[in-house]
Protein backbone atom coordinates (compact mmCIF):
# COMPACT_ATOMS: atom_id res chain seq x y z
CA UNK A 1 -32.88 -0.09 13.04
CA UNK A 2 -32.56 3.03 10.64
CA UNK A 3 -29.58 3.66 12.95
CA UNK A 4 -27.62 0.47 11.63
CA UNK A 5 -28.92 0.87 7.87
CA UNK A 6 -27.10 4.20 7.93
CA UNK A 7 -23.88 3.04 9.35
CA UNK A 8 -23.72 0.20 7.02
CA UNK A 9 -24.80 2.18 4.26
CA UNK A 10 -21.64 4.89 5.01
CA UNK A 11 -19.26 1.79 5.63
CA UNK A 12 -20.33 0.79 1.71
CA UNK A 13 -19.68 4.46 0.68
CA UNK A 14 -16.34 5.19 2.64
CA UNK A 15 -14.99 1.49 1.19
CA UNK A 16 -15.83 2.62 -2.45
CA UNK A 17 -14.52 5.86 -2.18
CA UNK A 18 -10.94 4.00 -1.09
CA UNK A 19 -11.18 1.76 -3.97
CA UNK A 20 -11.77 4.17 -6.19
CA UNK A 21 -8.61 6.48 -4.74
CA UNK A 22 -6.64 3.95 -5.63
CA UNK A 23 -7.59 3.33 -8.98
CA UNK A 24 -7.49 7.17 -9.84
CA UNK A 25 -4.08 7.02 -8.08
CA UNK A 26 -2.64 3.88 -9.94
CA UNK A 27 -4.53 5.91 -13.32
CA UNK A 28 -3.13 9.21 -12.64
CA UNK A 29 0.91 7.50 -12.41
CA UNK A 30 -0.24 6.42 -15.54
CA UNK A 31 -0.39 2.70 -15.55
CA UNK A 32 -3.44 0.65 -16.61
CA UNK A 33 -5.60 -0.56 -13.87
CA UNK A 34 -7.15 -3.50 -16.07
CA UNK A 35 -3.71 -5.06 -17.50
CA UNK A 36 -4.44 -8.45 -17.63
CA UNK A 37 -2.28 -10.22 -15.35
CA UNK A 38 -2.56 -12.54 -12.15
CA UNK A 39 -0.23 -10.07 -10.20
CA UNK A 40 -3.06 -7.10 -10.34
CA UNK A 41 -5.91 -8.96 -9.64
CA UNK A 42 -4.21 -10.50 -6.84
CA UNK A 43 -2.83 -7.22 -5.57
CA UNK A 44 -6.58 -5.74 -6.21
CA UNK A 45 -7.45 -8.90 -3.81
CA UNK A 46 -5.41 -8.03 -1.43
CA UNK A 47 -6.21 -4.30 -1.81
CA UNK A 48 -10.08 -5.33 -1.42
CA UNK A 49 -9.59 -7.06 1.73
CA UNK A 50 -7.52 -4.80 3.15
CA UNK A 51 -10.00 -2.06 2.66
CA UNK A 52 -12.67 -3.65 3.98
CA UNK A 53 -10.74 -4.71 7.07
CA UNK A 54 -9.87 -0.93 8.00
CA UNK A 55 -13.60 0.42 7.35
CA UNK A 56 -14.98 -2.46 9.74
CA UNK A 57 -12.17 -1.64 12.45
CA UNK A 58 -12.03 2.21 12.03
CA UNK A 59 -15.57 2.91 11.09
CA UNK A 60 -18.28 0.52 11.38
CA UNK A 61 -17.79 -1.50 14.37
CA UNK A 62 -17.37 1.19 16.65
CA UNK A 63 -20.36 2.96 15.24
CA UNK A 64 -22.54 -0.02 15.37
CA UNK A 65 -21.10 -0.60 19.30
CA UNK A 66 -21.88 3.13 19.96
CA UNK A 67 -25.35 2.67 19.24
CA UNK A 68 -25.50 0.49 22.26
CA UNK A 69 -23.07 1.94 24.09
CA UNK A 70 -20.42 -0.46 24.50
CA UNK A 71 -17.78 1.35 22.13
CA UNK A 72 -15.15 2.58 24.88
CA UNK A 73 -13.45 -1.06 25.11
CA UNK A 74 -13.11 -1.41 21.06
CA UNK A 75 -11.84 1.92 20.69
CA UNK A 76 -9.18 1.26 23.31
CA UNK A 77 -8.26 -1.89 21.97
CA UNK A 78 -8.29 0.14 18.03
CA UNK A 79 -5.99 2.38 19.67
CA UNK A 80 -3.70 0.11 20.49
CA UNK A 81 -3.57 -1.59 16.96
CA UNK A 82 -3.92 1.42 14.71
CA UNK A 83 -0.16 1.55 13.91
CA UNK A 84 -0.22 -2.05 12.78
CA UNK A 85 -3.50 -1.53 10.89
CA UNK A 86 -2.26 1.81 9.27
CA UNK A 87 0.74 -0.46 7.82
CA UNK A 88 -0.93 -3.61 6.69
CA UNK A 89 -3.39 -1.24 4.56
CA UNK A 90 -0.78 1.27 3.41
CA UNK A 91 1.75 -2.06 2.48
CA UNK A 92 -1.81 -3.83 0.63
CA UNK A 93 -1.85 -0.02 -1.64
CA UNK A 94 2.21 -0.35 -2.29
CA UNK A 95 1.33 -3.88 -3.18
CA UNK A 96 -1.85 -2.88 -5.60
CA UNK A 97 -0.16 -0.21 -7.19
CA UNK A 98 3.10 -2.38 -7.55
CA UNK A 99 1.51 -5.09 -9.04
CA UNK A 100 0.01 -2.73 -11.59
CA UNK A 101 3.44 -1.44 -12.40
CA UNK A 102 4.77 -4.98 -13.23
CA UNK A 103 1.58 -5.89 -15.11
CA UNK A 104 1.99 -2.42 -17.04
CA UNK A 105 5.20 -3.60 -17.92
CA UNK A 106 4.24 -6.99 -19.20
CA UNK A 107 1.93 -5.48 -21.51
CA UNK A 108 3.51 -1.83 -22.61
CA UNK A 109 4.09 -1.82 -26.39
CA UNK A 110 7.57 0.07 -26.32
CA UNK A 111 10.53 0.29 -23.92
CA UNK A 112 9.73 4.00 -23.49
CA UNK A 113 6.46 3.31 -22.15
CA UNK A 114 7.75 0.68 -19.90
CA UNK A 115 10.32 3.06 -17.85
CA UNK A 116 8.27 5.02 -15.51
CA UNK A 117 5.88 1.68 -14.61
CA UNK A 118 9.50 0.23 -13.84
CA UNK A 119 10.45 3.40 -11.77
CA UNK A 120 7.04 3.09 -9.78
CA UNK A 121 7.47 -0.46 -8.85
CA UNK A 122 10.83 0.22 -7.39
CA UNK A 123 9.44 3.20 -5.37
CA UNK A 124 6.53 1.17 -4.28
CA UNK A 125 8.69 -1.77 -3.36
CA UNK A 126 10.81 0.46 -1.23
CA UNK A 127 7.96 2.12 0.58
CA UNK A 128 6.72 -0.95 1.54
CA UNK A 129 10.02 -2.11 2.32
CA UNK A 130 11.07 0.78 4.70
CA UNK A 131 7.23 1.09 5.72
CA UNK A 132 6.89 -2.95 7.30
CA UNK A 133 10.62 -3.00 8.69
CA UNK A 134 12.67 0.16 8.87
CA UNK A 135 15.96 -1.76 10.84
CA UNK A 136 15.54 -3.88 7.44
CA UNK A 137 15.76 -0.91 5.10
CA UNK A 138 18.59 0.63 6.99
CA UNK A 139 20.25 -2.95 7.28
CA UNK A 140 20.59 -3.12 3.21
CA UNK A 141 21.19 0.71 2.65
CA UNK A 142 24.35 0.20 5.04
CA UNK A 143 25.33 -3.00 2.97
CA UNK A 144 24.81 -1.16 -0.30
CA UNK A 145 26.71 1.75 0.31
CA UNK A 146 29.67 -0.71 1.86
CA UNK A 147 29.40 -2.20 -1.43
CA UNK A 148 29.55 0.71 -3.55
CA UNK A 149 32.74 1.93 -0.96
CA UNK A 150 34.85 -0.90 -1.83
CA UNK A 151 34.26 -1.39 -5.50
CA UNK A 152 37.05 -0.82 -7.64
CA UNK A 153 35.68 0.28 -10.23
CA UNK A 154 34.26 3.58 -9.00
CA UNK A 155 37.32 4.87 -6.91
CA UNK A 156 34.74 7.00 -4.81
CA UNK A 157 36.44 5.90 -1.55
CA UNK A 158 39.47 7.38 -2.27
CA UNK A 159 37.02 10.90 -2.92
CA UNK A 160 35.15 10.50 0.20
CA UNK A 161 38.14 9.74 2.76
């Protein structure tokens, strides 16, 4: 029984201590954490969730199943979803810290203040694009830099050829 209480007790730790990463993260880009705005609190949802999804996978469940000895099947099956549950959490922290960006935004006082929030959402929004569907992200780089080829204005086709 003290066996469980400490697992469970180290799942609660390990899920704060990834909660509060990303809110030093979001804090140290330099956007505010508490702008008032649906988007973050969603995205903080979704963050939440997320979080506790990959303790209970990653940690707890196979510690609790260890105790009895049954955690060789979960880990197997864990390793064969780890890739897909590396990505869901690591799109859920694009998506937090995104969110944050565009509520930043909403709320910052001066167009200075407003430019690197704007510069993180676009990063963020490309991680998360290139890290959920690479052919996707290679699919639109090859259309933008068609685009940027035949466009009059720039004449870099005629530099490149």
């Amino acid at each position: 029984m003290v066996a469980i209480a400490l697992v469970l007790i180290v799942s609660y730790i390990l899920l704060a201590a990834l909660l509060v990463a990303a809110n030093t993260l979001v804090q140290r880009i330099g956007l505010e954490p508490d702008a008032p705005s649906i988007y973050n609190l969603a995205g903080g949802n979704l963050l939440q969730v997320s979080s506790a999804t990959a303790v209970l996978m990653v940690f707890t469940t196979p510690a609790l199943l260890s105790i009895f000895g049954k955690s060789g099947p979960w880990l197997r099956l864990l390793s064969k979803h780890a890739k897909s549950l590396l990505v869901t959490f690591g799109a859920a922290a694009l998506i937090y810290v995104g969110a944050t960006a565009a509520a930043t935004v909403q709320t910052a006082p001066t167009v200075h203040s407003s430019g690197e929030p704007l510069v993180v959402l676009g990063v963020a929004s490309l991680l998360s694009l290139v890290l959920l569907s690479p052919g996707t992200f290679l699919g639109l780089a090859e259309k933008l830099v068609g685009v940027i080829l035949q466009a009059p204005s720039l004449h870099l086709h005629s530099c490149l050829i």
